[in-house]
N, C-alpha and C. Protein backbone atom coordinates (compact mmCIF):
# COMPACT_ATOMS: atom_id res chain seq x y z
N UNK A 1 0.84 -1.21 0.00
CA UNK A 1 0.00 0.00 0.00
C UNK A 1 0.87 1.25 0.00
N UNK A 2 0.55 2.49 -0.58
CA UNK A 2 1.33 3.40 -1.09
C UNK A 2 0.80 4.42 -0.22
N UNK A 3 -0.27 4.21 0.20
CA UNK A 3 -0.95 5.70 0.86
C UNK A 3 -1.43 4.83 2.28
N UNK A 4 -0.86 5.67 2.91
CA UNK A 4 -0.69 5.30 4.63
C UNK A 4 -1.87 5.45 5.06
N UNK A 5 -2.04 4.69 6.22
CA UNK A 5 -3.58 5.04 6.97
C UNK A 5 -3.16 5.87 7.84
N UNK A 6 -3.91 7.06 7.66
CA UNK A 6 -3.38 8.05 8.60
C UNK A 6 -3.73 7.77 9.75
N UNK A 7 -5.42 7.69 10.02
CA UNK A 7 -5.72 7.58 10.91
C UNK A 7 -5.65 6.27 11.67
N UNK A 8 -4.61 5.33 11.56
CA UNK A 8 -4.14 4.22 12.43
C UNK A 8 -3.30 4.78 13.13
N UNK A 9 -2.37 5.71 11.79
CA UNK A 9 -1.19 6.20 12.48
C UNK A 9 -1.34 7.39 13.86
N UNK A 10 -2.49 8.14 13.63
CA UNK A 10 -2.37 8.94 14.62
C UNK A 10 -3.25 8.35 15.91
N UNK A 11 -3.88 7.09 15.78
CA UNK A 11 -4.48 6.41 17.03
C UNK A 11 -3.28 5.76 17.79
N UNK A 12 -2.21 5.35 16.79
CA UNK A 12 -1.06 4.64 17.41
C UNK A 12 -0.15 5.86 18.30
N UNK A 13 -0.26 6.88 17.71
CA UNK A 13 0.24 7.74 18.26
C UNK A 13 -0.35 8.29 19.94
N UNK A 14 -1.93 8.63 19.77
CA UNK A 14 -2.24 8.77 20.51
C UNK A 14 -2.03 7.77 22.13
N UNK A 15 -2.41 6.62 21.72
CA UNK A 15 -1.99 5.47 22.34
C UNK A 15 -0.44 5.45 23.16
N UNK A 16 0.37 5.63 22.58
CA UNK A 16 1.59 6.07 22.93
C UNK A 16 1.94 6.87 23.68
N UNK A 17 1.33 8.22 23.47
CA UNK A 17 1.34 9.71 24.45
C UNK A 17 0.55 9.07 25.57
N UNK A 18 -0.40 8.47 25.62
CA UNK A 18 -1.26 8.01 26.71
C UNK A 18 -0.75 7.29 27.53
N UNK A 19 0.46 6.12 26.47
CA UNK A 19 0.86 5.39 28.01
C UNK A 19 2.40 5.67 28.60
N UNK A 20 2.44 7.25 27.46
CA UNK A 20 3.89 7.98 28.28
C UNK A 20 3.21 8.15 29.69
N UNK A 21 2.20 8.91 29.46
CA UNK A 21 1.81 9.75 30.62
C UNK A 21 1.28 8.87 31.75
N UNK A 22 0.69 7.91 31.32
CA UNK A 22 0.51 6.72 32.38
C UNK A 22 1.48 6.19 33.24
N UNK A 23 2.46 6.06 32.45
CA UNK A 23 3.79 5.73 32.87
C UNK A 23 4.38 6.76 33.92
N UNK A 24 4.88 8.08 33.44
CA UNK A 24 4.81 9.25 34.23
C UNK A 24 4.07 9.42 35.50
N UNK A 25 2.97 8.62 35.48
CA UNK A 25 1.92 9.58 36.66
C UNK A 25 1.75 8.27 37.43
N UNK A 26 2.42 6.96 37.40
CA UNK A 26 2.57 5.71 38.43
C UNK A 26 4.03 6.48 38.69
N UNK A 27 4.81 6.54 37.68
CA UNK A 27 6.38 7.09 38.34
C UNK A 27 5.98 8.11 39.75
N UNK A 28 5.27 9.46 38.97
CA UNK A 28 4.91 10.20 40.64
C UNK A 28 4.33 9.24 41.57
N UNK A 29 3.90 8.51 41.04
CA UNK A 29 2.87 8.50 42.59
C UNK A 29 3.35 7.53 43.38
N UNK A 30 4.01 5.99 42.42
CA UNK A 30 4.46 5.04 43.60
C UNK A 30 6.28 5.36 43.26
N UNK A 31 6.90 5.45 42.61
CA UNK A 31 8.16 5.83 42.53
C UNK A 31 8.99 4.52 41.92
N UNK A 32 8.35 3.80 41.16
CA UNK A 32 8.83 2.52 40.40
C UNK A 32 10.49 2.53 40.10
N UNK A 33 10.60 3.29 39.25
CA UNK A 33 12.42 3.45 39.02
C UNK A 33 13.23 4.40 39.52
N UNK A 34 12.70 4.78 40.72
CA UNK A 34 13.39 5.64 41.59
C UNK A 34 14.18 7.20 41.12
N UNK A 35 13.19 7.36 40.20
CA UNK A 35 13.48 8.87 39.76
C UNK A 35 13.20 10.33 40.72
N UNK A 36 14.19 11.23 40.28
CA UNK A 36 14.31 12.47 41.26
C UNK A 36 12.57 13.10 41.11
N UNK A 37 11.47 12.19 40.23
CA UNK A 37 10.55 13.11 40.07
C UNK A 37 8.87 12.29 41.46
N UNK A 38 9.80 10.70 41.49
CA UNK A 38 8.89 9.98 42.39
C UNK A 38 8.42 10.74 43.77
N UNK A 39 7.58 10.32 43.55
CA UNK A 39 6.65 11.19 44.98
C UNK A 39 7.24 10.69 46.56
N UNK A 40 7.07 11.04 48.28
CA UNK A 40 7.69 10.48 48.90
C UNK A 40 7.11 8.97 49.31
């Protein structure tokens, strides 16, 4: 296929940003990999 599905591409995307931030916001809260940003 020559012409991309866009809109897979930007659900995959979305998906992605979603489980940055998921990721990010267990980091604050329980402190999984012991980053300077984990909560006490």
């Amino acid at each position: 296929m020559i012409m991309k599905n866009k809109k897979g591409v930007y659900i995959l995307l979305a998906l992605l940003v979603i489980l940055v931030l998921l990721l990010l916001w267990v980091e604050m809260a329980v402190g999984i990999f012991g980053s300077p940003i984990s909560g006490s």
